[in-house]
N, C-alpha and C. Protein backbone atom coordinates (compact mmCIF):
# COMPACT_ATOMS: atom_id res chain seq x y z
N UNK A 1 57.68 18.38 -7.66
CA UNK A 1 56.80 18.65 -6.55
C UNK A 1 55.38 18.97 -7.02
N UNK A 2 55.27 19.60 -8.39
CA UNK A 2 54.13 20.17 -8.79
C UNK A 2 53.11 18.83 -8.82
N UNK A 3 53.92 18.12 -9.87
CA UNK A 3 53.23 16.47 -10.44
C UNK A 3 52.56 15.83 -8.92
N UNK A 4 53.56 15.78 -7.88
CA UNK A 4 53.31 15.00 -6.66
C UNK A 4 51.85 16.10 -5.96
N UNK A 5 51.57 16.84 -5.72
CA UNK A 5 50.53 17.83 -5.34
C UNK A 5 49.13 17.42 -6.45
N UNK A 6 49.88 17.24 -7.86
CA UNK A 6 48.59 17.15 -8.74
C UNK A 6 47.87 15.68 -8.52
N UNK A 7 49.05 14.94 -8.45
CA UNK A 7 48.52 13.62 -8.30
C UNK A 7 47.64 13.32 -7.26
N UNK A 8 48.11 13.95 -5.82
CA UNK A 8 47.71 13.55 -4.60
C UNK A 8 46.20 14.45 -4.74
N UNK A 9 45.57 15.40 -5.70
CA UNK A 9 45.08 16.13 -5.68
C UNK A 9 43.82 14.71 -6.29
N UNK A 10 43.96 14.27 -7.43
CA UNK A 10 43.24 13.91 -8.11
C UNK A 10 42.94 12.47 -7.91
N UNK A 11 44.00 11.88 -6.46
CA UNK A 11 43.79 10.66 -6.17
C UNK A 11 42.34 11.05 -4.95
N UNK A 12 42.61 12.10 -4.25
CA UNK A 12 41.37 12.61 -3.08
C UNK A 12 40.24 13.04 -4.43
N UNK A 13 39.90 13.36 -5.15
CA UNK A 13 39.41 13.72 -5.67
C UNK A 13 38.20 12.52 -5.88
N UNK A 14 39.13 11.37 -6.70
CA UNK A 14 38.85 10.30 -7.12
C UNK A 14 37.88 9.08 -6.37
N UNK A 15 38.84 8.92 -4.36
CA UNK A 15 38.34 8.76 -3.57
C UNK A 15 36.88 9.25 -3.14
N UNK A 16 37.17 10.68 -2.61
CA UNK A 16 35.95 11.30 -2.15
C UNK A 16 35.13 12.45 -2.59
N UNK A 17 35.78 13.39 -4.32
CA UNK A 17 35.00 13.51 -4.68
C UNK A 17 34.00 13.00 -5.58
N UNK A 18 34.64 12.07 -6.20
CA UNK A 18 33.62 11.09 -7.58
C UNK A 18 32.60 10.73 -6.61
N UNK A 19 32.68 10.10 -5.84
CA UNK A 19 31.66 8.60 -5.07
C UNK A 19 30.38 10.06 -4.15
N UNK A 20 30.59 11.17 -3.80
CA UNK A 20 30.33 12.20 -3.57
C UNK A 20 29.28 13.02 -4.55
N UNK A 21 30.16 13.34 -5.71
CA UNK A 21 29.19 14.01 -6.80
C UNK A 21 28.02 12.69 -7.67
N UNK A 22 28.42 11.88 -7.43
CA UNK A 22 27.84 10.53 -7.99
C UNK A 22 26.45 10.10 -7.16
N UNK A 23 26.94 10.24 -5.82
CA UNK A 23 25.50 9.98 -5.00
C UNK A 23 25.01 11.28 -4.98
N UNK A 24 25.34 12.58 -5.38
CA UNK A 24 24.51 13.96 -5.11
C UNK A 24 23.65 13.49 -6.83
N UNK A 25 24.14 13.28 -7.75
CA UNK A 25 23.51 12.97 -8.89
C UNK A 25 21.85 11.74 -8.89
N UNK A 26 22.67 10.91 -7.86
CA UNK A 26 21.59 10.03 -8.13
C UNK A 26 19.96 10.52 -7.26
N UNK A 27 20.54 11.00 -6.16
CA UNK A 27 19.51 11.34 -5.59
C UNK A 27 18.51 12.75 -6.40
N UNK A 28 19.69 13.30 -6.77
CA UNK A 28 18.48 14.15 -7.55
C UNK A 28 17.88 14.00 -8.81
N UNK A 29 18.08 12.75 -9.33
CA UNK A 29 17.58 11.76 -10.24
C UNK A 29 16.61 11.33 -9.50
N UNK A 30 16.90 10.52 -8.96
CA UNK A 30 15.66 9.30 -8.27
C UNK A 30 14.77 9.78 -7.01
N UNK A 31 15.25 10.67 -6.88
CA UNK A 31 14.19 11.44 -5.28
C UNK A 31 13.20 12.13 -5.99
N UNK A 32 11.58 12.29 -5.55
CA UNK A 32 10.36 12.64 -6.05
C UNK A 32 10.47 14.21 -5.35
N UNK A 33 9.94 15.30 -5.92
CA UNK A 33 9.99 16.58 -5.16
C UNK A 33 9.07 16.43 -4.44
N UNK A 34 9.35 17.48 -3.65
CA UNK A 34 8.06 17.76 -3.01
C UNK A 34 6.79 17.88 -3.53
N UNK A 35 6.79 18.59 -5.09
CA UNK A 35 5.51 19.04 -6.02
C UNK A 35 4.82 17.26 -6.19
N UNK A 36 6.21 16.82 -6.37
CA UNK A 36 5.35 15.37 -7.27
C UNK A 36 5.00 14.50 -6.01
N UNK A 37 5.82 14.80 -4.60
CA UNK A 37 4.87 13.99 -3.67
C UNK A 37 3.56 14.53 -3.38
N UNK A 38 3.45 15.43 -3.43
CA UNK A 38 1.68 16.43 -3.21
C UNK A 38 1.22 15.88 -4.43
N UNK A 39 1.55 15.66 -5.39
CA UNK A 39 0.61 15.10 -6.98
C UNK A 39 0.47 13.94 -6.51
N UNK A 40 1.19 13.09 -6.05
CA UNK A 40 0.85 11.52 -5.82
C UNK A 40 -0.22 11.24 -4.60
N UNK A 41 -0.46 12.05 -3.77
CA UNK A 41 -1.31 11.89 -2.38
C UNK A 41 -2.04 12.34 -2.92
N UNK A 42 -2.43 13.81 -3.85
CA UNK A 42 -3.46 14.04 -4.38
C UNK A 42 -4.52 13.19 -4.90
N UNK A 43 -3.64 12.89 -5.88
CA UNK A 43 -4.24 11.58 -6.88
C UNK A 43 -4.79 10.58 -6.11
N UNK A 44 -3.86 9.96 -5.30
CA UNK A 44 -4.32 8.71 -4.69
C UNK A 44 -5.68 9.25 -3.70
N UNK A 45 -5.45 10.23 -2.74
CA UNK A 45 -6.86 10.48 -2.36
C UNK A 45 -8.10 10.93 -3.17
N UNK A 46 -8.08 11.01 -4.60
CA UNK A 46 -9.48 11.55 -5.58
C UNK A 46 -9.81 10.28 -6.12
N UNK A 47 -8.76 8.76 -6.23
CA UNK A 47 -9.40 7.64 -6.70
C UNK A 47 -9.86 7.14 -5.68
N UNK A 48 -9.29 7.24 -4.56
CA UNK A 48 -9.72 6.44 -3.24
C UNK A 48 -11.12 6.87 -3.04
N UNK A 49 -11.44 8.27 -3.08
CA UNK A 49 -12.53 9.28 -3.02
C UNK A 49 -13.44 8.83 -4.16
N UNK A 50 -13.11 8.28 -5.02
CA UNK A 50 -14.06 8.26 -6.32
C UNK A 50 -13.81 6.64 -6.98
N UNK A 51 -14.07 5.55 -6.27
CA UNK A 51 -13.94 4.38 -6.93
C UNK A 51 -14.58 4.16 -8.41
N UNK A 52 -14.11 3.20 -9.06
CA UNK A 52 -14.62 2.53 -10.37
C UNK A 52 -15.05 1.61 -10.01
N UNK A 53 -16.44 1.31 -9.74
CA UNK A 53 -16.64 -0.12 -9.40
C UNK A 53 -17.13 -1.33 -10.96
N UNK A 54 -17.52 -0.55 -11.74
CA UNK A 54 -17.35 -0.84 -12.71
C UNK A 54 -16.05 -1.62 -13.76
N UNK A 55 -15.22 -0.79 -13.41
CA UNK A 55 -13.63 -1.38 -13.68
C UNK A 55 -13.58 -2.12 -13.18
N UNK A 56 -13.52 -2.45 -11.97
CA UNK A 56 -13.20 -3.24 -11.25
C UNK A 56 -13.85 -4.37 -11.76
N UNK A 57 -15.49 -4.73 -11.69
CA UNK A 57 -16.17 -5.66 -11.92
C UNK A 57 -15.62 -6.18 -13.06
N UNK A 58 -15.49 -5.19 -14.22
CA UNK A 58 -14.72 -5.93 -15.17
C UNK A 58 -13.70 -6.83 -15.23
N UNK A 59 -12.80 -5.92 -14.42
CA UNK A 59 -11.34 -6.63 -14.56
C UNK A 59 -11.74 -8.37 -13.90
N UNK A 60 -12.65 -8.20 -13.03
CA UNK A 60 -12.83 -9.78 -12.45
C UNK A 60 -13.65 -10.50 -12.98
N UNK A 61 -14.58 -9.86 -13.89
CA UNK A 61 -15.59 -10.21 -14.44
C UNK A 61 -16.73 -10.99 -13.45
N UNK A 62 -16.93 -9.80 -12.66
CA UNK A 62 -18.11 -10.32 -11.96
C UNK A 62 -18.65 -8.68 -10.45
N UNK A 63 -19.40 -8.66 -10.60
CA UNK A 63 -19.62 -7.68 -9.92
C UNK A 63 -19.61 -7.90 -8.54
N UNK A 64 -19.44 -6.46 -7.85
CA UNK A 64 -18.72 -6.72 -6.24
C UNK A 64 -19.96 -6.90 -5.87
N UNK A 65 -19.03 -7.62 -4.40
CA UNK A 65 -20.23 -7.90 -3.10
C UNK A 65 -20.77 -6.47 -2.32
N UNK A 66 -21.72 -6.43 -2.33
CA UNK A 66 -21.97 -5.83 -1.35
C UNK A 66 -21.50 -4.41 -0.34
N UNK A 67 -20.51 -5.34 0.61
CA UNK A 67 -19.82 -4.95 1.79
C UNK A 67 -18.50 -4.12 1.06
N UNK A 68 -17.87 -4.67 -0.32
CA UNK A 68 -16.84 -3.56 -0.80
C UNK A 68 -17.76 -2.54 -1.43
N UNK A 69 -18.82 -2.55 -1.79
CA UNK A 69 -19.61 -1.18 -2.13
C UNK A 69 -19.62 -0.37 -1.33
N UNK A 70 -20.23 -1.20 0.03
CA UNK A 70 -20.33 -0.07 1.18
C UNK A 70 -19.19 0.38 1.76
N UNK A 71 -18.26 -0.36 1.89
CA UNK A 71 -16.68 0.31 2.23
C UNK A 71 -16.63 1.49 1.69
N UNK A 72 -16.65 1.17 0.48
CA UNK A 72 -16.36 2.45 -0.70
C UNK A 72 -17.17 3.62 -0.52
N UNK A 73 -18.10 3.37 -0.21
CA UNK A 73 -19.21 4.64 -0.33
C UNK A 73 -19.42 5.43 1.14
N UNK A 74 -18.07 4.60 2.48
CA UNK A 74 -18.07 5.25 3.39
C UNK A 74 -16.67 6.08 3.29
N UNK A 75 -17.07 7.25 3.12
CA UNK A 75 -15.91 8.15 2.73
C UNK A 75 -15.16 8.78 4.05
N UNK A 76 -15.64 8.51 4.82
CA UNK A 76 -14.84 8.68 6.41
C UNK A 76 -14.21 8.07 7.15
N UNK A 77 -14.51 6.50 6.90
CA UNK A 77 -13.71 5.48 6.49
C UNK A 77 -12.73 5.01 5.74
N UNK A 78 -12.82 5.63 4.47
CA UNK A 78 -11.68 5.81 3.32
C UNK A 78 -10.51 6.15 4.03
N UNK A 79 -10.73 7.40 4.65
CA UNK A 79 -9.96 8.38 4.61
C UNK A 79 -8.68 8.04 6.23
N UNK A 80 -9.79 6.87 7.11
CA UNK A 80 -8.86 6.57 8.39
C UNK A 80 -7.88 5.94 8.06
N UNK A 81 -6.58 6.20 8.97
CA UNK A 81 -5.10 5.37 8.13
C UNK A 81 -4.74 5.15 9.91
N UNK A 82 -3.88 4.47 9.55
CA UNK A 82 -2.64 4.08 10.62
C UNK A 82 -3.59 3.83 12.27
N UNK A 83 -4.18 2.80 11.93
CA UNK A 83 -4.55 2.16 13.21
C UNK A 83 -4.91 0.37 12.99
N UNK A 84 -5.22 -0.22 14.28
CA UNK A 84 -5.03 -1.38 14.03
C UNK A 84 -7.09 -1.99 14.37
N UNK A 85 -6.83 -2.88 14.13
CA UNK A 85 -8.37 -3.56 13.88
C UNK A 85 -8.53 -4.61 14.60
N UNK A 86 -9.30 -4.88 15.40
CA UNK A 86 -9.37 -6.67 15.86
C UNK A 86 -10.66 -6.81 16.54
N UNK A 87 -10.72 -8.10 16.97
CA UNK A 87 -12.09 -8.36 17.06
C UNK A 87 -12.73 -7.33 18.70
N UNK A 88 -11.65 -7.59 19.20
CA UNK A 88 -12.63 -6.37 20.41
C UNK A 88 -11.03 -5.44 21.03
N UNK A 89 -11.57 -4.72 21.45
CA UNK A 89 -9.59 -4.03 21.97
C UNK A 89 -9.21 -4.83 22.94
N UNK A 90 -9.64 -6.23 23.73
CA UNK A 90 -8.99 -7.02 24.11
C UNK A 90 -8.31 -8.15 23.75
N UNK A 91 -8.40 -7.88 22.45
CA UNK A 91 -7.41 -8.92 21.64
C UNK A 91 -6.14 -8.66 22.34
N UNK A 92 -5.60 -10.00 21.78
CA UNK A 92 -4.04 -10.01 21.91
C UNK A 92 -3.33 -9.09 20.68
N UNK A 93 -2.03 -9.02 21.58
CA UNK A 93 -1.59 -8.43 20.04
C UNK A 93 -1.21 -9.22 18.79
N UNK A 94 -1.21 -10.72 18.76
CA UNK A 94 -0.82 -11.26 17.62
C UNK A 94 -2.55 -11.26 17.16
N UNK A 95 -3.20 -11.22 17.58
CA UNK A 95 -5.15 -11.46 17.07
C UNK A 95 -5.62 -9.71 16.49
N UNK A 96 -4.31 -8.60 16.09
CA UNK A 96 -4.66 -7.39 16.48
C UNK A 96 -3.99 -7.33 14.39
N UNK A 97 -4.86 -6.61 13.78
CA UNK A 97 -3.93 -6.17 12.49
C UNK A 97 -3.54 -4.81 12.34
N UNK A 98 -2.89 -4.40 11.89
CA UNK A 98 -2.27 -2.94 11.23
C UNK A 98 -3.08 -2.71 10.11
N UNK A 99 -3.71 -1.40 9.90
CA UNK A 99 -3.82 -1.03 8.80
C UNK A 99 -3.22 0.44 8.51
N UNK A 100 -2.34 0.71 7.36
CA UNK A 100 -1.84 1.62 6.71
C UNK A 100 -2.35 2.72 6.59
N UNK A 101 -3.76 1.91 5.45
CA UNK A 101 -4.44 3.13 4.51
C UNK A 101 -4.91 2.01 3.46
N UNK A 102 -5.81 2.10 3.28
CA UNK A 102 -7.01 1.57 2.26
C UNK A 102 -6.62 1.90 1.23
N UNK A 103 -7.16 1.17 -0.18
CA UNK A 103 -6.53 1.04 -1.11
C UNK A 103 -7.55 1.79 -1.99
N UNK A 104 -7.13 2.61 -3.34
CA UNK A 104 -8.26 2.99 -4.26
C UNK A 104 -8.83 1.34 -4.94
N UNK A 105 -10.53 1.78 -5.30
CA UNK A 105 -10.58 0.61 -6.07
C UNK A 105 -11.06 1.32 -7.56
N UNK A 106 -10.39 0.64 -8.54
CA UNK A 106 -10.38 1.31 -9.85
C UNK A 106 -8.99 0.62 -10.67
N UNK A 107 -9.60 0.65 -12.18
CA UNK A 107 -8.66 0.05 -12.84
C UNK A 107 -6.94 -0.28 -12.89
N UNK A 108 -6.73 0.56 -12.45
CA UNK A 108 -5.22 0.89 -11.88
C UNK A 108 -5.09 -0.12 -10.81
N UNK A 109 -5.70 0.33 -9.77
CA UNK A 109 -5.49 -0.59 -8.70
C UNK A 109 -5.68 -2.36 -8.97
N UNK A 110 -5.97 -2.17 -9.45
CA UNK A 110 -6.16 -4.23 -9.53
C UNK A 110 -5.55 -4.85 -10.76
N UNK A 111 -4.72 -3.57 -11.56
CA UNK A 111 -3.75 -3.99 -12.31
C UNK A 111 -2.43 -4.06 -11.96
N UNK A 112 -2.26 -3.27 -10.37
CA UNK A 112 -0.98 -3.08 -10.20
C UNK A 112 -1.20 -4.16 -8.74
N UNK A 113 -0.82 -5.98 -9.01
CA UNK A 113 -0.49 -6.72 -7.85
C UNK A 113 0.11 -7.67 -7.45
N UNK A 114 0.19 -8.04 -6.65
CA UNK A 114 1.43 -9.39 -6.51
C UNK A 114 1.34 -9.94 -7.47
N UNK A 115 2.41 -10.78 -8.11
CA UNK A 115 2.27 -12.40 -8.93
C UNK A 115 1.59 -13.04 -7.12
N UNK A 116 0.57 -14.11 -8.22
CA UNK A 116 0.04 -15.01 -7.50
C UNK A 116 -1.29 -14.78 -6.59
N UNK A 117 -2.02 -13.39 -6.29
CA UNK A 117 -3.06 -12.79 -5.76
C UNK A 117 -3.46 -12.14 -6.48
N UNK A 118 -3.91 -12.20 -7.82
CA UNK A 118 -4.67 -11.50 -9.07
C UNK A 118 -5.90 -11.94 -9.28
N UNK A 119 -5.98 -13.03 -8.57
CA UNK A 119 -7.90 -13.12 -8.41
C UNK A 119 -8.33 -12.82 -7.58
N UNK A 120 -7.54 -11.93 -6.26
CA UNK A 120 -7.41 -11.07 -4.83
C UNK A 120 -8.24 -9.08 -5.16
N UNK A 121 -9.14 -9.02 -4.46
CA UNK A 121 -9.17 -7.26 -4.60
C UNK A 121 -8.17 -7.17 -3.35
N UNK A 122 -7.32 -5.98 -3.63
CA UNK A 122 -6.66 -5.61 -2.02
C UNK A 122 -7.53 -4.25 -1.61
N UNK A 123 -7.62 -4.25 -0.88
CA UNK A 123 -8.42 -3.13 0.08
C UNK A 123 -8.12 -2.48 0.64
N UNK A 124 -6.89 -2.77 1.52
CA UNK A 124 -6.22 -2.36 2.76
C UNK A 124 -4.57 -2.30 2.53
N UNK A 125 -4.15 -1.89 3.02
CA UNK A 125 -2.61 -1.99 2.96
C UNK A 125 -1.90 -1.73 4.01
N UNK A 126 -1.25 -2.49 4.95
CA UNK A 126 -0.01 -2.05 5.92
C UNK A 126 0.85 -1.39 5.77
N UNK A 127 1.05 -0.54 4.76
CA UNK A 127 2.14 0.22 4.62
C UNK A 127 3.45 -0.06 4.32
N UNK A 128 3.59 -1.75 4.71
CA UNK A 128 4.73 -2.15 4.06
C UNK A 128 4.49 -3.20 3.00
N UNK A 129 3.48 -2.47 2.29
CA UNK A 129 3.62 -3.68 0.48
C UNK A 129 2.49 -4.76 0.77
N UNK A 130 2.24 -5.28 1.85
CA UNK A 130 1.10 -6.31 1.99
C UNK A 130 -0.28 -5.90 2.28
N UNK A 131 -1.44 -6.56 1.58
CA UNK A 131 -2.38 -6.09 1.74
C UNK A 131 -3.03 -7.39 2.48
N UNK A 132 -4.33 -6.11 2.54
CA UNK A 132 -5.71 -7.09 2.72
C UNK A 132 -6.72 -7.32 1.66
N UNK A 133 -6.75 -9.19 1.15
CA UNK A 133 -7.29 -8.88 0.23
C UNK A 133 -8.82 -9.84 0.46
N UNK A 134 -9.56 -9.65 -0.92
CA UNK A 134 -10.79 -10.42 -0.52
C UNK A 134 -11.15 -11.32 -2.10
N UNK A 135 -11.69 -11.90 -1.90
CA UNK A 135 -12.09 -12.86 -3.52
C UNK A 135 -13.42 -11.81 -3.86
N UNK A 136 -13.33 -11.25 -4.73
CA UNK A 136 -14.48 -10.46 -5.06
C UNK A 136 -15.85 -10.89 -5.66
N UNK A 137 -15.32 -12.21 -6.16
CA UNK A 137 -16.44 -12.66 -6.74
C UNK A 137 -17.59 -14.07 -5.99
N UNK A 138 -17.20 -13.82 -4.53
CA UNK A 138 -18.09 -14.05 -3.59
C UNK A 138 -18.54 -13.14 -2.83
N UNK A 139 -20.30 -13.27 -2.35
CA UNK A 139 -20.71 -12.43 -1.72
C UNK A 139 -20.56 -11.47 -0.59
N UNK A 140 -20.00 -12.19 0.16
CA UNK A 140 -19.43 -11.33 1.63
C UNK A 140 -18.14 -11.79 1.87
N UNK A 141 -17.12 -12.09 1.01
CA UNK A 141 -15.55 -12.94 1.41
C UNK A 141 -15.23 -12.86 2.29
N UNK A 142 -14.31 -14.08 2.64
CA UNK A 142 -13.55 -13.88 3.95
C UNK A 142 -12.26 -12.76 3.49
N UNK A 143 -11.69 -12.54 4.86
CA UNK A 143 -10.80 -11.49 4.93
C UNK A 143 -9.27 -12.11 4.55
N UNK A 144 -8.59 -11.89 3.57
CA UNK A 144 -6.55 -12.78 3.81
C UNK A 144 -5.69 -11.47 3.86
N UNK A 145 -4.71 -11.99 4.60
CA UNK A 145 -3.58 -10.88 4.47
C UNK A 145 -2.71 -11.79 3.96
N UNK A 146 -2.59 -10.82 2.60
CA UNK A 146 -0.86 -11.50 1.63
C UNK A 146 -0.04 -10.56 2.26
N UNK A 147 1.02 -11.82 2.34
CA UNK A 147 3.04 -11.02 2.87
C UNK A 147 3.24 -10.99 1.44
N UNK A 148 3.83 -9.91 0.89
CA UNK A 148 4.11 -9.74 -0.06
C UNK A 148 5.75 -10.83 -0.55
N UNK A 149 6.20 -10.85 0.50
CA UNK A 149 7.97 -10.95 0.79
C UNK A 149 7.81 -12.87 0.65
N UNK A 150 6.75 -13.26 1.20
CA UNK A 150 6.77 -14.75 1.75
C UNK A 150 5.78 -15.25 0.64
N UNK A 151 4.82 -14.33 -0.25
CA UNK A 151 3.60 -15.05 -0.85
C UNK A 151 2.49 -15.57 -0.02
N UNK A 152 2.71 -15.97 1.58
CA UNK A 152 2.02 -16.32 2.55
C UNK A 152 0.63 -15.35 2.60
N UNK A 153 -0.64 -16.24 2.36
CA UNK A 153 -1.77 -15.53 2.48
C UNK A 153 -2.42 -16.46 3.66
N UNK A 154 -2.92 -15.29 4.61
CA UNK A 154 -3.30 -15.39 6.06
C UNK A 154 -4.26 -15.35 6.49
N UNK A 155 -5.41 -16.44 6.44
CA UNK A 155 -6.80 -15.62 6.77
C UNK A 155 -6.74 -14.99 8.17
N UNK A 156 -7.83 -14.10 7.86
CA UNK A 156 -7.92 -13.22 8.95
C UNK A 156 -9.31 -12.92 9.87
N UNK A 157 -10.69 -13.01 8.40
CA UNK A 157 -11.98 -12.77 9.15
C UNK A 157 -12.75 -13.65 8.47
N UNK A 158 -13.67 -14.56 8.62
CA UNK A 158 -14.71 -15.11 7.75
C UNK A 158 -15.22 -14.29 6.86
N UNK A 159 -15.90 -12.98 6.99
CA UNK A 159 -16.43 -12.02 5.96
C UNK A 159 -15.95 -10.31 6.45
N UNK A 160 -16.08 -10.13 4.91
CA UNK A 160 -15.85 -8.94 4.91
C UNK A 160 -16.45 -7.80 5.73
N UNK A 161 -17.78 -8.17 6.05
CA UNK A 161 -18.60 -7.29 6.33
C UNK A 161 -18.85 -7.16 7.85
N UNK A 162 -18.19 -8.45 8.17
CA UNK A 162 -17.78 -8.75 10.17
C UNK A 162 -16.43 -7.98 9.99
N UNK A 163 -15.28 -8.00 9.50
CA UNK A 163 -14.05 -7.63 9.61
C UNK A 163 -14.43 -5.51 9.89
N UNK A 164 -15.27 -5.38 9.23
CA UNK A 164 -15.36 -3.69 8.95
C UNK A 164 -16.49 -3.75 10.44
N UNK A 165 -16.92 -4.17 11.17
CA UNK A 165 -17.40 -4.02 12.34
C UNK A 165 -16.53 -4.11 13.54
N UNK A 166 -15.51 -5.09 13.34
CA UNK A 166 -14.28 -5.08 14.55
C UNK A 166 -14.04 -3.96 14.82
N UNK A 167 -13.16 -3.60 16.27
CA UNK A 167 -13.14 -2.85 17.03
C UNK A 167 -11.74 -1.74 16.70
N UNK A 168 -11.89 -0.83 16.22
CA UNK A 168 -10.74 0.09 15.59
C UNK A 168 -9.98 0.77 16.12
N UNK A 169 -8.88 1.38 16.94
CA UNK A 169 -8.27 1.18 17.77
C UNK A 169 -6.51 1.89 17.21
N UNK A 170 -6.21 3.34 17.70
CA UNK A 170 -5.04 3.59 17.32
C UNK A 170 -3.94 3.04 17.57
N UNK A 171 -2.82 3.15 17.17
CA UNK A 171 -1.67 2.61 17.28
C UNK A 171 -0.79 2.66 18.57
N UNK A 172 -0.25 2.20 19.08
CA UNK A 172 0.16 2.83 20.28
C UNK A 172 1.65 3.46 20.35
């Protein structure tokens, strides 16, 4: 009777405690604390706050236009997230984009990007992995949104510097 109790003990065990202590392990492996999510928003808001435009120019070898200078140097702008953009608030909603949260520009950033949009600055980000990007080494670029998932790049505005005048507009 003892054996039959031990067994049945270590078959539940096996079942639902292994698969149990196994996912309590992983998550506290792979989950970010709280400390290191406040370090990561930190960070990301002091590069966003403090571009390299220099880096940047490098990495493309050619210095920015213009209109991403002035992006950059509007720091109240930086800082707006989670609303959508289009040409007047009577757009439709397929003529309407999402934006996330703007991207830092600085060495990091234009090292870390899709295969296949590496001659792309991204700027913008939807929040789910796809950006908005621009050819940097024309004067006022038009606007593309890469799907990250599809590779599909989408134009969106003739120039950069019309796209940051459209009509801005929270989420609903």
């Amino acid at each position: 009777m003892k054996d039959v109790i031990l067994t049945v003990f270590w078959i539940v065990f096996l079942m639902l405690g292994l698969p149990i202590l196994i996912l309590w392990i992983r998550d506290k492996i792979s989950e970010p604390s709280q400390e290191e999510m406040e370090e990561y928003s930190r960070r990301f808001r002091e590069r966003l706050m403090n571009p390299d435009f220099e880096a940047v120019a490098k990495y493309f070898r050619h210095t920015l236009p213009q209109a991403i200078v002035e992006l950059y140097q509007n720091q109240e702008e930086l800082m707006r997230g989670d609303f959508k953009i289009a040409l007047s608030k009577d757009s439709s909603e397929d003529e309407q984009w999402y934006i996330g949260f703007y991207m830092p520009a600085d060495a990091e950033a234009v090292q870390l990007t899709w295969p296949g949009v590496e001659k792309f600055f991204a700027f913008a980000n939807d929040g789910c992995g796809n950006d908005y990007i621009v050819d940097p080494t024309l004067d006022d670029p038009p606007v593309k949104f890469h799907d990250h998932e599809t590779g599909e790049i989408i134009h969106v505005c003739d120039t950069l510097s019309q796209f940051m005048t459209w009509s801005k507009f929270e989420v609903d």
